[in-house]
Protein backbone atom coordinates (compact mmCIF):
# COMPACT_ATOMS: atom_id res chain seq x y z
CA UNK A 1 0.00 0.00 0.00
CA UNK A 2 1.48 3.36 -1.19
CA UNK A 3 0.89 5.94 1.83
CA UNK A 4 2.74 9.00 0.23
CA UNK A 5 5.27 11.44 1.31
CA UNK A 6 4.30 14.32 4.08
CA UNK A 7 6.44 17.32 3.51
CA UNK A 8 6.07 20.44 5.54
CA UNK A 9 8.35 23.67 6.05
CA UNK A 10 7.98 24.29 9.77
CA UNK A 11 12.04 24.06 11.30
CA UNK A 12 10.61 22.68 15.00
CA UNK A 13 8.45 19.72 13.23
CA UNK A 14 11.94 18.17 12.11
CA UNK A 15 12.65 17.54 15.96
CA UNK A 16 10.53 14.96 15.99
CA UNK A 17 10.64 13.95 12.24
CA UNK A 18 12.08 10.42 13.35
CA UNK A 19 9.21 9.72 15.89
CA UNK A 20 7.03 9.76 12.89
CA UNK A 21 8.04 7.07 10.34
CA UNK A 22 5.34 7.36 7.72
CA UNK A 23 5.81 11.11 7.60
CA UNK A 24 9.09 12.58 6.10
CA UNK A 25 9.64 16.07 7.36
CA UNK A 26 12.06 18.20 6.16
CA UNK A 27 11.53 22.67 5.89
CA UNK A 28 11.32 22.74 1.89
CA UNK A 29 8.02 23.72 1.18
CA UNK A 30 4.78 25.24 2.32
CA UNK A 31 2.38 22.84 1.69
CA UNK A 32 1.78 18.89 2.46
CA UNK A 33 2.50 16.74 -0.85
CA UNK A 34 0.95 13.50 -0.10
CA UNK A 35 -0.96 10.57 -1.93
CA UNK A 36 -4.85 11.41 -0.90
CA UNK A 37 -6.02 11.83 1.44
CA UNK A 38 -3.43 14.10 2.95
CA UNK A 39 -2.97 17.00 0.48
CA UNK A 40 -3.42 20.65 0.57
CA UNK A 41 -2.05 23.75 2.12
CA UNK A 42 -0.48 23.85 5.49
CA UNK A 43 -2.18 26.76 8.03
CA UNK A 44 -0.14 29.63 8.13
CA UNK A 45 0.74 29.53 11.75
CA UNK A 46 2.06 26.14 11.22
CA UNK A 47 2.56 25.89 14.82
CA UNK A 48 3.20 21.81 15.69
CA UNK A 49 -0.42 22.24 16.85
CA UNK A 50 -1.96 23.46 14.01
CA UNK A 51 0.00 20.55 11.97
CA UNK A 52 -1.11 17.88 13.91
CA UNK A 53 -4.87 19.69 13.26
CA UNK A 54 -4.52 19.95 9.61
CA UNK A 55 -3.70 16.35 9.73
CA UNK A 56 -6.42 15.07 11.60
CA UNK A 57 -8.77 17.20 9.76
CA UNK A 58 -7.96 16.51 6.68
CA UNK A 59 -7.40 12.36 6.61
CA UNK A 60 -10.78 11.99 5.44
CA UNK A 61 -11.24 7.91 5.47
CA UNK A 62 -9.02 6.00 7.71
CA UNK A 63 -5.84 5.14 5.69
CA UNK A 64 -3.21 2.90 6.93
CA UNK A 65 -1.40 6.74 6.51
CA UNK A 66 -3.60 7.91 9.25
CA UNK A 67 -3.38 5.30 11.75
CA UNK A 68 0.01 4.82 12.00
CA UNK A 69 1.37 8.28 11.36
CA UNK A 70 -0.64 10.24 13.05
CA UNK A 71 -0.74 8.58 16.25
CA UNK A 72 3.31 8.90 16.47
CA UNK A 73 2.88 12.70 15.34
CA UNK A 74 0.37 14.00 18.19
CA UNK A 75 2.29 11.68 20.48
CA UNK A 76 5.40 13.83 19.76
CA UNK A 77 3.09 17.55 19.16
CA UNK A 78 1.76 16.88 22.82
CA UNK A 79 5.58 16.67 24.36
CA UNK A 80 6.49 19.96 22.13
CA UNK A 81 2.90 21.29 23.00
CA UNK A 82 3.46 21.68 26.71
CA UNK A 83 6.34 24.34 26.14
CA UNK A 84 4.13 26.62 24.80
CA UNK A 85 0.45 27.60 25.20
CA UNK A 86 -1.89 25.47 26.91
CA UNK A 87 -4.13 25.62 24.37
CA UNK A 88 -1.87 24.13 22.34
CA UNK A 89 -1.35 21.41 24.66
CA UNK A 90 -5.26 21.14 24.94
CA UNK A 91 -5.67 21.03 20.82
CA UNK A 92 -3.04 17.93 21.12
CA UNK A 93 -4.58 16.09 23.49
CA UNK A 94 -8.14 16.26 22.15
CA UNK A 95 -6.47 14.99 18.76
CA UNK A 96 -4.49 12.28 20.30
CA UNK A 97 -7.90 11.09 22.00
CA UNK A 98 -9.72 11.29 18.27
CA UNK A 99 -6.46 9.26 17.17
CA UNK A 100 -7.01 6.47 19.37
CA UNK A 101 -10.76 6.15 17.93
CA UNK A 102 -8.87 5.50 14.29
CA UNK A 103 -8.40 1.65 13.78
CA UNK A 104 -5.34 0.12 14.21
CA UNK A 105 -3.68 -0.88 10.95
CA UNK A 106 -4.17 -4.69 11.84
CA UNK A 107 -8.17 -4.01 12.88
């Protein structure tokens, strides 16, 4: 199954680019260049918070993408999240809890 390339441009997502192993981040460009259904522009803020949003948001169906990226990203966005403001660290949490209603990629 082909789950696409995530590119993004923020420089504090590639802290935790190797927590994420379906997602390949790396600051070249401004928008997220994946096989469907992750594609589209990133929010300007591009705070990790409003990544891991834009994400969630925008998965559409459940893709194997999804579940097993995603999880790994809000894992890491919550850590990062608690640095800054706590609504941050409130956005991460309540996407973390709508991560762990996706199913698993062996359901």
């Amino acid at each position: 199954m082909d789950i696409g390339t995530l590119t993004v441009v923020p420089d504090e997502l590639r802290q935790f680019a190797a927590l994420a192993p379906l997602a390949t981040v790396t600051p070249v460009s401004g928008t997220v260049q994946a096989t469907p259904p992750l594609a589209g522009p990133m929010p300007e803020s591009a705070t990790v918070e409003a990544h891991v949003r834009f994400c969630v948001e925008n998965t559409g169906t459940v893709t194997l993408q999804a579940t097993n990226g995603i999880a790994t990203l809000i894992d890491a966005a919550l850590s990062i999240a608690g640095r800054f403001e706590s609504t941050d660290q409130s956005n991460a949490i309540t996407h973390r809890a709508l991560a762990d209603e996706l199913p698993t990629a062996t359901d």
